[in-house]
N, C-alpha and C. Protein backbone atom coordinates (compact mmCIF):
# COMPACT_ATOMS: atom_id res chain seq x y z
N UNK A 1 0.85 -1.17 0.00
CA UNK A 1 0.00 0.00 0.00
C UNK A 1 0.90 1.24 0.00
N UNK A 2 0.64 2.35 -0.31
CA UNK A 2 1.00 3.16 -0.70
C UNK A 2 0.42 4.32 -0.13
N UNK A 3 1.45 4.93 0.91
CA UNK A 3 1.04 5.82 2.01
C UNK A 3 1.14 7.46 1.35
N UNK A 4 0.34 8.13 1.45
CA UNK A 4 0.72 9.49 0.76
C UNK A 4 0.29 10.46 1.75
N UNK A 5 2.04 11.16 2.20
CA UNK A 5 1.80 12.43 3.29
C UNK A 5 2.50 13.30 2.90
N UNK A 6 2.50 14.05 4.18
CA UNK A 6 3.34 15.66 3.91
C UNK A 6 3.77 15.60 5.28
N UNK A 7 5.21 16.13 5.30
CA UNK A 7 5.86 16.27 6.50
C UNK A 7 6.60 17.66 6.26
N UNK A 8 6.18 18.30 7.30
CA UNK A 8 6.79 19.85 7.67
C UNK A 8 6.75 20.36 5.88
N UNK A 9 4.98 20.16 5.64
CA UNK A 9 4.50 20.86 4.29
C UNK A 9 5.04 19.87 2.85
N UNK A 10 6.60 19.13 2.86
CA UNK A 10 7.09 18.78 1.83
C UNK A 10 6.48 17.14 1.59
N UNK A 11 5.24 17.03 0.73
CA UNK A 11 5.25 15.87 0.02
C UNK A 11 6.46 14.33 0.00
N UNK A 12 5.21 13.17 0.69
CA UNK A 12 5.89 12.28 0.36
C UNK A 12 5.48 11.20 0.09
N UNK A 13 6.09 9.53 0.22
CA UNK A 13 4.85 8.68 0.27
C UNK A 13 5.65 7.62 0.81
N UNK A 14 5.35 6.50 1.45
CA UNK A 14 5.67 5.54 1.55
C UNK A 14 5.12 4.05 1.55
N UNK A 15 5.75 3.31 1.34
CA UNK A 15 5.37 2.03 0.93
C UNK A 15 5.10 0.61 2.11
N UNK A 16 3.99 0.13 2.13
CA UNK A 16 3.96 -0.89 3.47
C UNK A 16 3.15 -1.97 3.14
N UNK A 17 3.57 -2.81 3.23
CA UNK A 17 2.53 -3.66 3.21
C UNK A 17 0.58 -3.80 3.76
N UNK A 18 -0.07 -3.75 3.18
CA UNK A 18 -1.74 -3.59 3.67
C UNK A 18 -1.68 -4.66 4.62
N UNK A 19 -1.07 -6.06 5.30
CA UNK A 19 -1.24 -6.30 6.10
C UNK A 19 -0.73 -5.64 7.31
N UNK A 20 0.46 -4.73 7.20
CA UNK A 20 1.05 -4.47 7.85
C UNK A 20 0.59 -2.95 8.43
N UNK A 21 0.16 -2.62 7.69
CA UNK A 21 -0.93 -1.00 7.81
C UNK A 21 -2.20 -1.33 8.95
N UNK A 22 -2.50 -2.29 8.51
CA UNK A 22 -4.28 -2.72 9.09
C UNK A 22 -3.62 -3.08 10.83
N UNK A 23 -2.37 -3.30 10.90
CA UNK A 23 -2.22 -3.57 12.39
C UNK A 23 -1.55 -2.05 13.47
N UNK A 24 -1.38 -1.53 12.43
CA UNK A 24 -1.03 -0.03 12.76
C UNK A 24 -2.07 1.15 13.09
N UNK A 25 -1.77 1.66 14.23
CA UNK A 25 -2.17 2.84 14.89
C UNK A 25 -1.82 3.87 13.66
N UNK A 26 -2.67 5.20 13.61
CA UNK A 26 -2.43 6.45 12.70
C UNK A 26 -1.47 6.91 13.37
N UNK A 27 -0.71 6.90 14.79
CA UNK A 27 0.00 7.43 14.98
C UNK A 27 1.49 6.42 14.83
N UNK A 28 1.31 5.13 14.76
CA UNK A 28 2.63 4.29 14.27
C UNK A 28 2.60 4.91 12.72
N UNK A 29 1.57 5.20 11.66
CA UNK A 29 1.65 5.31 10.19
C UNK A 29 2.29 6.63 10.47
N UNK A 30 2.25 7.78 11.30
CA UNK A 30 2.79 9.61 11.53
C UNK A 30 4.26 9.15 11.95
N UNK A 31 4.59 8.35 13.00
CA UNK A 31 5.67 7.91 13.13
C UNK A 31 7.00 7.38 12.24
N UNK A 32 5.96 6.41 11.42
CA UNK A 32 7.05 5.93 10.38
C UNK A 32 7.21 6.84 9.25
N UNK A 33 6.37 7.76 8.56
CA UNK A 33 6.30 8.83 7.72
C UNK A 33 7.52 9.67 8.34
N UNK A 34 7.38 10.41 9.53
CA UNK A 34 8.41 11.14 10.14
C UNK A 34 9.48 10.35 9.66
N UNK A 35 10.11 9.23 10.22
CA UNK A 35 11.20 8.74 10.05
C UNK A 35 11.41 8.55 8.20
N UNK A 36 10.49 8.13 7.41
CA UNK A 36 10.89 7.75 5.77
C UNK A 36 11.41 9.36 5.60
N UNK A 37 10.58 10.42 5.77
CA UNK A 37 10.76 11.91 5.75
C UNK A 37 12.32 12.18 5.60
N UNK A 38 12.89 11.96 6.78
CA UNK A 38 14.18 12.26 7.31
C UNK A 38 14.96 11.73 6.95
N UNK A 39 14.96 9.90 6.54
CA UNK A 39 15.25 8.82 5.59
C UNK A 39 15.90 10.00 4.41
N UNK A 40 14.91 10.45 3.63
CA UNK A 40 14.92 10.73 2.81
C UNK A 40 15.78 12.20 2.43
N UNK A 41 15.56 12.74 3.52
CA UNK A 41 16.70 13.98 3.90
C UNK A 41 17.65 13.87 4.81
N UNK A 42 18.59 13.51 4.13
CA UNK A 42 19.84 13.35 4.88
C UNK A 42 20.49 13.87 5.41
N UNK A 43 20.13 15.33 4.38
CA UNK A 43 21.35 16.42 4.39
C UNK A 43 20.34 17.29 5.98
N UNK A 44 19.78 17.13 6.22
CA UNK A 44 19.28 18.10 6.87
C UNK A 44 19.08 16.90 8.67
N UNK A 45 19.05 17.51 9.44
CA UNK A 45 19.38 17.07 11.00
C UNK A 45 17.35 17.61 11.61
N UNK A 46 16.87 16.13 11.73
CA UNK A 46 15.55 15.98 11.78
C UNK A 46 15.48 17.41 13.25
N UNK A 47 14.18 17.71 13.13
CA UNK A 47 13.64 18.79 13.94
C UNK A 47 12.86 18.20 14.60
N UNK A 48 13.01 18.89 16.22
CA UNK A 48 12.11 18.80 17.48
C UNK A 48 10.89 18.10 17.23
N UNK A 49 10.48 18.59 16.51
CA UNK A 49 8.81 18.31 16.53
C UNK A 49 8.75 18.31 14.51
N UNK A 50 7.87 17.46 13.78
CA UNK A 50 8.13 17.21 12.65
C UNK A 50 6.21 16.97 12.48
N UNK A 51 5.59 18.18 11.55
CA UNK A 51 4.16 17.96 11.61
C UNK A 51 4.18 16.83 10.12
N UNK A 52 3.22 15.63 10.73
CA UNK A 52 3.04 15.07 9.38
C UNK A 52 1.47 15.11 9.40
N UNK A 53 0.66 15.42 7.90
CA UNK A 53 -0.19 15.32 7.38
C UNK A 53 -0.37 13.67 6.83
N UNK A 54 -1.29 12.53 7.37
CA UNK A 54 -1.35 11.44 6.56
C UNK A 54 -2.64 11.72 5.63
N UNK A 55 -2.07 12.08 4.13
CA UNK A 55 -3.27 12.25 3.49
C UNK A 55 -4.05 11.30 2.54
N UNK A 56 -3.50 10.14 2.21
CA UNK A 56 -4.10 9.16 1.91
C UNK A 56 -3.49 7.75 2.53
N UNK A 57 -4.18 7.04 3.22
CA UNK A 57 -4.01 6.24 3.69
C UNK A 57 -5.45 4.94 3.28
N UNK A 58 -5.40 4.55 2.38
CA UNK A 58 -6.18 3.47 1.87
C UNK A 58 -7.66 4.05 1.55
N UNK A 59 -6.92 5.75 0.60
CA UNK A 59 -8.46 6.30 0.02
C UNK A 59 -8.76 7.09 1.80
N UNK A 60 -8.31 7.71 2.49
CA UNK A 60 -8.50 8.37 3.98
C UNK A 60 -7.50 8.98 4.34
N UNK A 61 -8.23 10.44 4.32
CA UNK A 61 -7.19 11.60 4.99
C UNK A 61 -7.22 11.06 6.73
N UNK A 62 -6.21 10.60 7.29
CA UNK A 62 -6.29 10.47 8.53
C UNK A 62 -6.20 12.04 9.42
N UNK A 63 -5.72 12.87 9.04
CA UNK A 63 -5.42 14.31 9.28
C UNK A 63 -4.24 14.50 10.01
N UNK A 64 -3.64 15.12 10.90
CA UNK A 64 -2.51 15.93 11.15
C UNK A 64 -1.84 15.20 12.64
N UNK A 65 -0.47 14.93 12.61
CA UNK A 65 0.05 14.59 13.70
C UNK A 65 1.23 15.47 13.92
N UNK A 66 1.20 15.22 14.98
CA UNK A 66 2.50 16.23 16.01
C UNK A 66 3.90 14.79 16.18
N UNK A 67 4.72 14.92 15.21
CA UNK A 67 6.00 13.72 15.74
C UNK A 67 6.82 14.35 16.20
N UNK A 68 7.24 13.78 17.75
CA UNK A 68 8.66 14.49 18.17
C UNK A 68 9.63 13.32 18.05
N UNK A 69 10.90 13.72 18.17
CA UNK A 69 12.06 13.31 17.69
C UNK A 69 12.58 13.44 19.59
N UNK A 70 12.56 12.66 19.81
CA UNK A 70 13.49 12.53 21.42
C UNK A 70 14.24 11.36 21.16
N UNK A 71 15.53 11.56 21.39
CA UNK A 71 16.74 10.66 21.30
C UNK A 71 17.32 10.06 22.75
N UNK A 72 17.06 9.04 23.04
CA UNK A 72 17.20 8.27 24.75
C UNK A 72 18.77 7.76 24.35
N UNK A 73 18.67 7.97 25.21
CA UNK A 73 20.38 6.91 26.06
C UNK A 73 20.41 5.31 25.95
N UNK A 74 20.95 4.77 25.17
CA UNK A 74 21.44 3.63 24.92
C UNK A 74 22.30 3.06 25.77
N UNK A 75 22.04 1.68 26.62
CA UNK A 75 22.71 1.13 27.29
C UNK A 75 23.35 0.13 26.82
N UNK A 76 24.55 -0.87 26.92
CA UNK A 76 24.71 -1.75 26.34
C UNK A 76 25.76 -2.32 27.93
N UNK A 77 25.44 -4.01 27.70
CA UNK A 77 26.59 -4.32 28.99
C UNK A 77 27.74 -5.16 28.62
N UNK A 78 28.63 -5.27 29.13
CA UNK A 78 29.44 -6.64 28.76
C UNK A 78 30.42 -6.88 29.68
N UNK A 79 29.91 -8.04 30.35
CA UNK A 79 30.70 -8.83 31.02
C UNK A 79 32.39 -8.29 31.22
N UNK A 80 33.02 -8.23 32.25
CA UNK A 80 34.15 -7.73 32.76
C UNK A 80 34.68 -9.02 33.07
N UNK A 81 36.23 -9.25 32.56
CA UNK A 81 36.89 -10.57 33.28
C UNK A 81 37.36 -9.85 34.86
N UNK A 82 37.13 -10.62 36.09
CA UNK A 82 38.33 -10.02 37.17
C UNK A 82 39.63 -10.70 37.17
N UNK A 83 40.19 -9.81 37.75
CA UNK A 83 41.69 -9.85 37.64
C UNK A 83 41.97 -10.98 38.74
């Protein structure tokens, strides 16, 4: 299926499988748009808050979401030999 939005005004679309849509929240479909968005602009360093428009979503304007971009702290562990 073939997602058609607008993020911060600039036209886009992305591609998902219809099974994979039908198990998705409008705000997982604003989510992943944000991210294809930014995907797609490289050159530019994603913004605070990123408005996406989902305007066709299987023939349905879902209407307007607010995506923020918050970046968390990554933990990772690994085992220490003792001395």
């Amino acid at each position: 299926m073939i997602i058609r939005y607008s993020a911060n005004t600039l036209v886009g679309q992305l591609s998902l499988p219809s099974s994979y849509v039908g198990l998705c929240t409008p705000e997982d479909l604003a989510e992943l748009a944000a991210l294809a968005h930014w995907q797609d602009h490289p050159e530019e360093s994603p913004t605070f808050i990123t408005v996406i428009h989902l305007q066709d979503v299987d023939g349905h304007d879902l209407g307007l979401f607010e995506v923020r971009c918050e970046q968390h702290p990554v933990f990772t562990a690994s085992q220490l030999r003792q001395a």
